[in-house]
N, C-alpha and C. Protein backbone atom coordinates (compact mmCIF):
# COMPACT_ATOMS: atom_id res chain seq x y z
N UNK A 1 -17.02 55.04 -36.19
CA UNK A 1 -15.93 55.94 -36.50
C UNK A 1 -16.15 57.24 -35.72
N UNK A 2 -15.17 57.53 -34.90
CA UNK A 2 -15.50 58.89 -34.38
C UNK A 2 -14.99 59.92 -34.87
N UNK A 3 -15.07 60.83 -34.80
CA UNK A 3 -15.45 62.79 -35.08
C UNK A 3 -14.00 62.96 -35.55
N UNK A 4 -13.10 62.75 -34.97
CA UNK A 4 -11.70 62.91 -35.64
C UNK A 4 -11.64 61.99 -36.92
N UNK A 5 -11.49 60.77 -37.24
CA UNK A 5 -11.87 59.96 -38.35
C UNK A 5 -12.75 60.64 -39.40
N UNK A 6 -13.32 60.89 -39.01
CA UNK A 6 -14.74 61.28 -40.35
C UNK A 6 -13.84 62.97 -40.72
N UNK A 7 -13.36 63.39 -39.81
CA UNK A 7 -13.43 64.50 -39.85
C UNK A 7 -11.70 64.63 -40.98
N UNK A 8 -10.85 63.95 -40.86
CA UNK A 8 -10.03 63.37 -41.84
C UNK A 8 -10.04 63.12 -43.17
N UNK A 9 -11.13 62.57 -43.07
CA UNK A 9 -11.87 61.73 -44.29
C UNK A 9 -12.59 62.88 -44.68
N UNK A 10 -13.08 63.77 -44.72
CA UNK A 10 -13.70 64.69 -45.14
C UNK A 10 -12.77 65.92 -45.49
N UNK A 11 -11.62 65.96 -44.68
CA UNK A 11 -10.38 67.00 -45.28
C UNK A 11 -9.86 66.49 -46.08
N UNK A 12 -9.36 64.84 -46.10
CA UNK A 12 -8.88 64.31 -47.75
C UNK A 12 -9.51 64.60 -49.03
N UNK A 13 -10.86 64.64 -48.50
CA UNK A 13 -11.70 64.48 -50.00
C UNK A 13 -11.82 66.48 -50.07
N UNK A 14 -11.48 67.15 -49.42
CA UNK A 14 -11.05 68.30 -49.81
C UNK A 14 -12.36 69.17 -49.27
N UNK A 15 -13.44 68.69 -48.46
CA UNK A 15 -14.79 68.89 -47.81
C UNK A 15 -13.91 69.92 -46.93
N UNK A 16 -13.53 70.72 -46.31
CA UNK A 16 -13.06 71.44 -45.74
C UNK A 16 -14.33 72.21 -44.72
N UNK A 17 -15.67 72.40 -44.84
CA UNK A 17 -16.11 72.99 -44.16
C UNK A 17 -16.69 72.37 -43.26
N UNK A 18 -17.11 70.77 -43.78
CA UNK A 18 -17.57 69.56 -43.09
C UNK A 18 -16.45 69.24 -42.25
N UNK A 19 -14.80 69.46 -42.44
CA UNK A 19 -14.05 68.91 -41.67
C UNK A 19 -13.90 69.69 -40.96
N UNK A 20 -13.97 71.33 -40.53
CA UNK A 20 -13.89 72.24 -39.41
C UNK A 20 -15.29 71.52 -38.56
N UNK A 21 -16.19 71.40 -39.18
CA UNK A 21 -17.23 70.81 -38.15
C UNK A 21 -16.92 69.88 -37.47
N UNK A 22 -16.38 68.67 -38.15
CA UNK A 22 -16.01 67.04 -37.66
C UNK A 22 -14.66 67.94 -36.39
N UNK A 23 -13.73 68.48 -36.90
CA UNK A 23 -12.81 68.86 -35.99
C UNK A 23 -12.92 69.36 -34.76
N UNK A 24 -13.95 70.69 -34.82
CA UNK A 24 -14.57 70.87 -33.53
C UNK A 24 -15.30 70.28 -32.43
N UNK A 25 -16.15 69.13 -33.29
CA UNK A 25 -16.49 68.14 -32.70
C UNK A 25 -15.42 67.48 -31.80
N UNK A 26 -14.41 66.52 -32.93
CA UNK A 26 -13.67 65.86 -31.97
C UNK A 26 -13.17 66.87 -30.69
N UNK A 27 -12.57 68.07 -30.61
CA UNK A 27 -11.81 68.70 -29.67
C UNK A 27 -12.72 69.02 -28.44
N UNK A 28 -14.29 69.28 -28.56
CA UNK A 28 -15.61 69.10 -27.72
C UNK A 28 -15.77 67.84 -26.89
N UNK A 29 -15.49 66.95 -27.95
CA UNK A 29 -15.10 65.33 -27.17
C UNK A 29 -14.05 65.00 -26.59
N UNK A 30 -13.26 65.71 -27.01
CA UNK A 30 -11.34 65.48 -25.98
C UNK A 30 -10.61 66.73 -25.93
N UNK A 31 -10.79 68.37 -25.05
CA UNK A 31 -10.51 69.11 -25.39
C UNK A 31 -8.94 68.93 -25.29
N UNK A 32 -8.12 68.32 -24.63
CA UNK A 32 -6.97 67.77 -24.60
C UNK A 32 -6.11 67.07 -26.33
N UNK A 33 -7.01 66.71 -26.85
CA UNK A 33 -6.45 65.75 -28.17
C UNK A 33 -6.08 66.93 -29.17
N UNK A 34 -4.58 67.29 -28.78
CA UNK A 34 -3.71 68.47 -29.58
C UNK A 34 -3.65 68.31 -31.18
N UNK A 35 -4.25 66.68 -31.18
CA UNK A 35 -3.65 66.22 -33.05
C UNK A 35 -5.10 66.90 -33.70
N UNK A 36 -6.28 66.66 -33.34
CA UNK A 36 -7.69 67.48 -33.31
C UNK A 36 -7.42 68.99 -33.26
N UNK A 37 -6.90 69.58 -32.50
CA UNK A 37 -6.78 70.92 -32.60
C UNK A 37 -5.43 70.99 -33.67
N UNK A 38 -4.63 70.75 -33.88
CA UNK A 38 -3.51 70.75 -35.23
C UNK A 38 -4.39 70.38 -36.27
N UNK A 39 -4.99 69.50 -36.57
CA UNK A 39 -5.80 69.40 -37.89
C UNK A 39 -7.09 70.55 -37.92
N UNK A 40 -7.75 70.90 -36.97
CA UNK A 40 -8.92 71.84 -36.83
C UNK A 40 -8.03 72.96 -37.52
N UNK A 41 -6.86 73.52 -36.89
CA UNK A 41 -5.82 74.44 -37.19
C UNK A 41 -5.44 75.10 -38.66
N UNK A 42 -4.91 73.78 -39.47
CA UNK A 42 -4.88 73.35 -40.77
C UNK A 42 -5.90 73.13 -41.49
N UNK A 43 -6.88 73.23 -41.41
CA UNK A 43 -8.34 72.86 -42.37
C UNK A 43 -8.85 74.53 -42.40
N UNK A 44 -8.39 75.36 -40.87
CA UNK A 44 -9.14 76.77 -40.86
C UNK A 44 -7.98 77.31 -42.46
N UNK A 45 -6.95 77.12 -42.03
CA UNK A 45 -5.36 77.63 -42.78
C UNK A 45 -6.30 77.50 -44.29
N UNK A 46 -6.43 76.48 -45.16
CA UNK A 46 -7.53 76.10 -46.08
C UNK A 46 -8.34 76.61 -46.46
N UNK A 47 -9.27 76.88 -45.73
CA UNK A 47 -9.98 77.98 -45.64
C UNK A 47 -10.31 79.35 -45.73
N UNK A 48 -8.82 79.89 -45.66
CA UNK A 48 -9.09 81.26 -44.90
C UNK A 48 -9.00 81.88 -44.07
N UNK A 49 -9.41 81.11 -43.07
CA UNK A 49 -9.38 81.63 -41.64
C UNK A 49 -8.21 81.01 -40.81
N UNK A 50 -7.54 82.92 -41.09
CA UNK A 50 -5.80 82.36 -39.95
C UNK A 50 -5.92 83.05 -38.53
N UNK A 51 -6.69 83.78 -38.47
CA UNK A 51 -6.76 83.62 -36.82
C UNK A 51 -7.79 82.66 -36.11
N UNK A 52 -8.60 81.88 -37.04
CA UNK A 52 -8.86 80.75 -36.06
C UNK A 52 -7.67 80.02 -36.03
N UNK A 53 -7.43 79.63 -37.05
CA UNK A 53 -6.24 78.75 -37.05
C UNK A 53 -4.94 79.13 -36.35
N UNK A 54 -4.65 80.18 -36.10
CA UNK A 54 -3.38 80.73 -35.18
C UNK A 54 -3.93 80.12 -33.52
N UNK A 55 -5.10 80.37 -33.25
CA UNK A 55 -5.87 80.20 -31.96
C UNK A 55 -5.58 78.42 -31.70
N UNK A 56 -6.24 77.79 -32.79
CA UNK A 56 -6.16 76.22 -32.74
C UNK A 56 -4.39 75.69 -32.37
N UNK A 57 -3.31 76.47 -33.53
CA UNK A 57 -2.26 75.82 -33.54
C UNK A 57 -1.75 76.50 -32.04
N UNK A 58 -2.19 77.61 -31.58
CA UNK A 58 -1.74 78.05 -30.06
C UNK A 58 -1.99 76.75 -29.04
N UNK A 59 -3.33 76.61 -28.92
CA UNK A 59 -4.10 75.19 -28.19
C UNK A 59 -3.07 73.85 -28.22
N UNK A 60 -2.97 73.38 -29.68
CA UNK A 60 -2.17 72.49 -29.88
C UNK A 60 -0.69 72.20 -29.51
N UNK A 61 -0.37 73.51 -29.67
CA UNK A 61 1.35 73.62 -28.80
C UNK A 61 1.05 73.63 -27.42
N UNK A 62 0.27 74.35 -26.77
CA UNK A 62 0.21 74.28 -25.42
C UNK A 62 -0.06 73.17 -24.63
N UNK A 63 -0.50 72.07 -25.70
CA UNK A 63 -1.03 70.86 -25.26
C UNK A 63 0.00 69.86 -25.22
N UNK A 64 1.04 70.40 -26.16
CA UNK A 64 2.09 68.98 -26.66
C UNK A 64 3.42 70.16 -26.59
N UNK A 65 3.87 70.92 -25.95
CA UNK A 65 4.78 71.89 -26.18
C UNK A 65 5.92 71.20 -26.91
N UNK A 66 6.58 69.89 -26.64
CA UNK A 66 7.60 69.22 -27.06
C UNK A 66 7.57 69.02 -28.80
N UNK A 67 6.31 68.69 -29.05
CA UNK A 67 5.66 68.59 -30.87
C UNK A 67 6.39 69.64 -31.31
N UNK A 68 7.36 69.65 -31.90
CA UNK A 68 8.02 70.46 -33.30
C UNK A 68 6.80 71.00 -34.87
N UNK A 69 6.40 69.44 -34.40
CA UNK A 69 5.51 69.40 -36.07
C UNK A 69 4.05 70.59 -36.03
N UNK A 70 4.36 71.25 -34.63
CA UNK A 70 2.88 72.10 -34.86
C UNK A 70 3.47 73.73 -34.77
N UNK A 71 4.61 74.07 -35.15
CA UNK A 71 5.10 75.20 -35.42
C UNK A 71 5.30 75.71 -36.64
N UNK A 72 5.59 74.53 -37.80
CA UNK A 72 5.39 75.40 -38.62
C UNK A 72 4.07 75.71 -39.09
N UNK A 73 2.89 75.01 -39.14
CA UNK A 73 1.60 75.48 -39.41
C UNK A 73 1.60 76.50 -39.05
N UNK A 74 2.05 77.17 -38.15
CA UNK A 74 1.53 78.26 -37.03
C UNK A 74 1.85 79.56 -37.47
N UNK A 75 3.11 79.44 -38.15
CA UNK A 75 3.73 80.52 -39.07
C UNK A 75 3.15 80.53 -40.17
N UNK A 76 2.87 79.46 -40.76
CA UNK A 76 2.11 79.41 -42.09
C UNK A 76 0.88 80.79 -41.61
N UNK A 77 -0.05 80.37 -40.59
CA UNK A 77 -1.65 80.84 -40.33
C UNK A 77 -0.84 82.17 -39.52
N UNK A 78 0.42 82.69 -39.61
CA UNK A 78 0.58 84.12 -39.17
C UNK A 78 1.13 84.77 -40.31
N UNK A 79 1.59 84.14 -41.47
CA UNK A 79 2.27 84.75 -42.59
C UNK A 79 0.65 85.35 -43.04
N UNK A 80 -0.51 84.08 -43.28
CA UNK A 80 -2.25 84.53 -43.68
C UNK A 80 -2.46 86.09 -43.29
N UNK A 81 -2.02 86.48 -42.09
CA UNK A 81 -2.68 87.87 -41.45
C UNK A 81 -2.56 88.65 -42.17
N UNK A 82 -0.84 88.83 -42.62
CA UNK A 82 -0.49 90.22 -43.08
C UNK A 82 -0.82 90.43 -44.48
């Protein structure tokens, strides 16, 4: 199972700090794989942390600009700031 998988499986079960790890991982292994940086994105959002997560969902649009589905996270992790 690779780094994105586990790293899933560890945000279901609500592990959130294990899944920023698994996430970074996968995106280290495919800095290209935008669905890795959208979930890395969303697990920071979880967390707390909205300017990592603004940074990740930036990555992820830039990667897939056409993806609709990674804009609203993005507002979500900019509404976090203020």
């Amino acid at each position: 199972m690779g780094s994105f998988d586990e790293g899933m499986r560890a945000f279901n079960k609500k592990d959130y700090h294990n899944a920023v790890t698994l996430f970074l991982q996968a995106t280290e292994e495919d800095e290209k794989n935008h669905i890795a940086w959208n979930a890395l994105g969303v697990t920071f959002v979880k967390i707390h942390q909205y300017k990592d997560a603004d940074s990740c969902f930036n990555i992820a649009i830039s990667l897939a600009p056409a993806n609709g589905v990674y804009l609203p996270p993005k507002v979500i992790s900019m509404k976090g700031k203020s």
